[in-house]
C-alpha atoms as a PDB file:
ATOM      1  CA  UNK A   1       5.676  -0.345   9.155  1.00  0.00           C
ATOM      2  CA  UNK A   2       9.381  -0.664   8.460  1.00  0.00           C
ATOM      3  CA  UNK A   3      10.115   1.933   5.646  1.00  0.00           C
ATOM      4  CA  UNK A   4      13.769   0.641   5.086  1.00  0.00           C
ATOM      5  CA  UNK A   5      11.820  -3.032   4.596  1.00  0.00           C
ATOM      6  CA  UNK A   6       9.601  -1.556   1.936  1.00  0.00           C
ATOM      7  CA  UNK A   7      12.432   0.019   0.248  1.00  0.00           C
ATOM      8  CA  UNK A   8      14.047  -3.567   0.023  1.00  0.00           C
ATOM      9  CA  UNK A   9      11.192  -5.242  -0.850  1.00  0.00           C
ATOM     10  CA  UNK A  10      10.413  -2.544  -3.626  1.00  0.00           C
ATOM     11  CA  UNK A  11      13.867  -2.407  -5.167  1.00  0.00           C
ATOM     12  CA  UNK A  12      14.571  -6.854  -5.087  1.00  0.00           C
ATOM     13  CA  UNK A  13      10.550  -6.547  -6.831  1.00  0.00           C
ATOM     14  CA  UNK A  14      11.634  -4.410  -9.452  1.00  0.00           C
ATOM     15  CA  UNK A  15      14.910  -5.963  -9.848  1.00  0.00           C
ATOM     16  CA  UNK A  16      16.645  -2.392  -9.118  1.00  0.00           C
ATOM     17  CA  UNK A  17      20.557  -2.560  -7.527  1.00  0.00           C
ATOM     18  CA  UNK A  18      22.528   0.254  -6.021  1.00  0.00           C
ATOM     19  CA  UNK A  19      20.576   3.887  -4.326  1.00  0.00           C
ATOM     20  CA  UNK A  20      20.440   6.353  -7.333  1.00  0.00           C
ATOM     21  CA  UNK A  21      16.818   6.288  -7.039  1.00  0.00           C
ATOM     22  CA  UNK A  22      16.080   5.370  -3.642  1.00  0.00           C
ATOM     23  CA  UNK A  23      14.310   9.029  -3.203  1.00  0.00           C
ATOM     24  CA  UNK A  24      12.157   8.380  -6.345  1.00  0.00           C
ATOM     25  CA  UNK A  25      11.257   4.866  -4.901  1.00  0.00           C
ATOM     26  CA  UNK A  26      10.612   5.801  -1.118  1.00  0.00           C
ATOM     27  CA  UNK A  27       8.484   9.230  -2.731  1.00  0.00           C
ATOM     28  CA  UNK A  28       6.955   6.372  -4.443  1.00  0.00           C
ATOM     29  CA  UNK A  29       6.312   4.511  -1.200  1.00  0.00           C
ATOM     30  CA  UNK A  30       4.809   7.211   0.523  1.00  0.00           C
ATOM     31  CA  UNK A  31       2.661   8.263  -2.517  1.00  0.00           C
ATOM     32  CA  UNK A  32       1.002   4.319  -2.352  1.00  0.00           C
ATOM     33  CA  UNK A  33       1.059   4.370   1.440  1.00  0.00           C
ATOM     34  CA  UNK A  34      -1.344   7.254   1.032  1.00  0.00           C
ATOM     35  CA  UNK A  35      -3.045   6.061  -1.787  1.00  0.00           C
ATOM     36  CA  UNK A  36      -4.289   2.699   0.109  1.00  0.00           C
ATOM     37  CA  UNK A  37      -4.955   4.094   3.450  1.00  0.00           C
ATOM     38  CA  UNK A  38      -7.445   6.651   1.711  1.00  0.00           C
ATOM     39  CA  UNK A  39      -9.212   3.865  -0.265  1.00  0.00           C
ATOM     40  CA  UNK A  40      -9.527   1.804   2.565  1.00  0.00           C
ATOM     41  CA  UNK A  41     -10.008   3.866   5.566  1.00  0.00           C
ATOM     42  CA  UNK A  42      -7.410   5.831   8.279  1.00  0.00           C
ATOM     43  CA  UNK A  43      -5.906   3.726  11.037  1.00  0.00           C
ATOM     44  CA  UNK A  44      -6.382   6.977  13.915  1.00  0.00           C
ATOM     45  CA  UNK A  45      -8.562   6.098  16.985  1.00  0.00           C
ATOM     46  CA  UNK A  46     -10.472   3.230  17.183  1.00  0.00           C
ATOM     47  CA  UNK A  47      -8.701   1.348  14.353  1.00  0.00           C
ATOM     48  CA  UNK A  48      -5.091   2.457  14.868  1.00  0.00           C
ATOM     49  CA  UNK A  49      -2.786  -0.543  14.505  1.00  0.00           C
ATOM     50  CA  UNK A  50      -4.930  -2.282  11.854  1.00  0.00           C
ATOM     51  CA  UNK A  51      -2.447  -1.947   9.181  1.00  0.00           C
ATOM     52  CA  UNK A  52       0.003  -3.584  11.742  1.00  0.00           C
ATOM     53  CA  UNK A  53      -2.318  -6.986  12.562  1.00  0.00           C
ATOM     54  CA  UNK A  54      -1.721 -10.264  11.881  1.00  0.00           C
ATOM     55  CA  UNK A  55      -3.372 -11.303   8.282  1.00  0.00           C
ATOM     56  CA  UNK A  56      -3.638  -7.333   7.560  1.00  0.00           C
ATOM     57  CA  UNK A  57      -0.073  -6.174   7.262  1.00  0.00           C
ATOM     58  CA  UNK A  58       1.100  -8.732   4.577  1.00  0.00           C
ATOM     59  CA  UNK A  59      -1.572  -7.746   2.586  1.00  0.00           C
ATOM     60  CA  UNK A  60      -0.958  -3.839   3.074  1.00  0.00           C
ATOM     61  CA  UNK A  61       2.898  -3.870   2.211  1.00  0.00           C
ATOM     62  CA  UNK A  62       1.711  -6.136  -1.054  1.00  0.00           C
ATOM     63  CA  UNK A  63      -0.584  -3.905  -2.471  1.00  0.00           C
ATOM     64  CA  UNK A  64       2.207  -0.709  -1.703  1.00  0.00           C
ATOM     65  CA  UNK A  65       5.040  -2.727  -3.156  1.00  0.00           C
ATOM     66  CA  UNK A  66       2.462  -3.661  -6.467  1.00  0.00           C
ATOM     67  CA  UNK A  67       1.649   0.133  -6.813  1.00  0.00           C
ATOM     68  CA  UNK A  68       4.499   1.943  -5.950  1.00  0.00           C
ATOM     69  CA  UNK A  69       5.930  -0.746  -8.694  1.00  0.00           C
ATOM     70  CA  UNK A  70       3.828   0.842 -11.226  1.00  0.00           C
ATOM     71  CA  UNK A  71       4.069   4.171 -10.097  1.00  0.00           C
ATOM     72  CA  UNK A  72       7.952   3.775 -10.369  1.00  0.00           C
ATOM     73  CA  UNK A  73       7.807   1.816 -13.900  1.00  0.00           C
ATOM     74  CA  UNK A  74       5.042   4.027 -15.949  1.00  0.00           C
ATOM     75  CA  UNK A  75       6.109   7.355 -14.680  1.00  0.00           C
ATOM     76  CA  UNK A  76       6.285   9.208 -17.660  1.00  0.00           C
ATOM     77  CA  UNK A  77       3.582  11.653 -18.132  1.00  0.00           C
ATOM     78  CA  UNK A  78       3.339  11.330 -21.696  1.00  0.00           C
ATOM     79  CA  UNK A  79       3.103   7.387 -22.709  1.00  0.00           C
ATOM     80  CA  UNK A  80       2.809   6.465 -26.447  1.00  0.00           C
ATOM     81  CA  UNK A  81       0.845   3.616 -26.294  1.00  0.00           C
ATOM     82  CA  UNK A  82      -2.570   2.232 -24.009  1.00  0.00           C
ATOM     83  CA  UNK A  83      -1.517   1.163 -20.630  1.00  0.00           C
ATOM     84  CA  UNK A  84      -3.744  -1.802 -19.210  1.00  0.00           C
ATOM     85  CA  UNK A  85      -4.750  -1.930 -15.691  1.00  0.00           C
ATOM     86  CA  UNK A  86      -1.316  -3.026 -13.647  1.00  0.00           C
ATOM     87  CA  UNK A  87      -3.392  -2.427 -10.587  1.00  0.00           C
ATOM     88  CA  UNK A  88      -6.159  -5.094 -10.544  1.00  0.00           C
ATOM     89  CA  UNK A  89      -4.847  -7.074  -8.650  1.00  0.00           C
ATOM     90  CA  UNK A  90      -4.154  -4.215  -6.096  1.00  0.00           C
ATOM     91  CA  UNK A  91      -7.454  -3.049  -6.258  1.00  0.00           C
ATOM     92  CA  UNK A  92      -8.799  -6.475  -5.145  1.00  0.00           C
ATOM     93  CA  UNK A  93      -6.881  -6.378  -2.508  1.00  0.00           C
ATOM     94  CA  UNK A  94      -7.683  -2.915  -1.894  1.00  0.00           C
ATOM     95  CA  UNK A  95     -10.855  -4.369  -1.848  1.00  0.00           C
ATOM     96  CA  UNK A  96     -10.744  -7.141   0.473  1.00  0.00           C
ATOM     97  CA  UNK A  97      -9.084  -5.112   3.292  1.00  0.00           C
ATOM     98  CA  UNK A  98     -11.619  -2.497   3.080  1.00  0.00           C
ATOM     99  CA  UNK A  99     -14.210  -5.331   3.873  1.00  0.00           C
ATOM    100  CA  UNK A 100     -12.250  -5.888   6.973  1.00  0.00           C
ATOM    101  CA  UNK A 101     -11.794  -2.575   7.502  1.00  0.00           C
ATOM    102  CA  UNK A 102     -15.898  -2.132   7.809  1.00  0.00           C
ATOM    103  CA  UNK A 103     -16.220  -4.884   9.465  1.00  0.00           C
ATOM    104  CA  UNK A 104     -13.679  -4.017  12.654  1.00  0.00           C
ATOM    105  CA  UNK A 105     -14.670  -0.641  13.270  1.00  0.00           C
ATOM    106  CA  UNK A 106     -18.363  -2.127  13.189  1.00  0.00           C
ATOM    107  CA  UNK A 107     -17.313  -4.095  16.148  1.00  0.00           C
ATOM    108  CA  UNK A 108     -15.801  -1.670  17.822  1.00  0.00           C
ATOM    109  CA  UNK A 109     -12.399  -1.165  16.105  1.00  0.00           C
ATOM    110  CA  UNK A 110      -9.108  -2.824  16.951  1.00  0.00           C
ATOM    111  CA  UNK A 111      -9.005  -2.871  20.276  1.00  0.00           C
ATOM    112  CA  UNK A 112     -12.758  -3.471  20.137  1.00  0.00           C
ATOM    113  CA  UNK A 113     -14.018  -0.325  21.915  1.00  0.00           C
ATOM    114  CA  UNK A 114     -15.719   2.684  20.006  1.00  0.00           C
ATOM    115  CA  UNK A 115     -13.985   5.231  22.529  1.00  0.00           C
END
């Protein structure tokens, strides 16, 4: 994954010029990176490289860009009105690459072998 990429891709999505808060925004990055890969499942042995496949990575850098969106827009800790769900989108796709997810390391992972 191309940090500098998501960075782009984050700031043009949130309509943000200029690097005052590039460190807030590539915290934020990190923060979502982490966030995804422990809802959906680590890409070490036998599935590293899934977050890099074809059909799997365009996916993965849309659901980091969505919630390191909201985690850039609502993050105040103290908000004065209800907040509806920004992220159901993101957890549908959360959703659908965790199904893939399952169902590549059941077959033996990415490069299919269980080594």
């Amino acid at each position: 994954m191309d940090d500098d990429k998501l960075l782009q891709d984050l700031k043009l999505s949130l309509r943000v010029d200029g690097d005052t808060d590039d460190k807030i925004l590539n915290r934020n990055i990190s923060a979502a990176k982490s966030y995804v890969i422990g809802a959906i499942g680590s890409d070490e042995v036998i599935m590293k490289g899934f977050y890099e496949l074809n059909g799997i990575k365009d996916q993965f850098e849309m659901v980091v860009i969505a919630i390191a969106s909201s985690y850039y827009t609502y993050r105040s800790a103290v908000v004065g009105n209800s907040i509806s769900e920004v992220d159901l989108v993101s957890y549908s796709i959360i959703g659908q690459l965790r199904g893939k997810y399952i169902d590549l390391e059941q077959r033996g992972g990415v490069n299919g072998s269980k080594n």
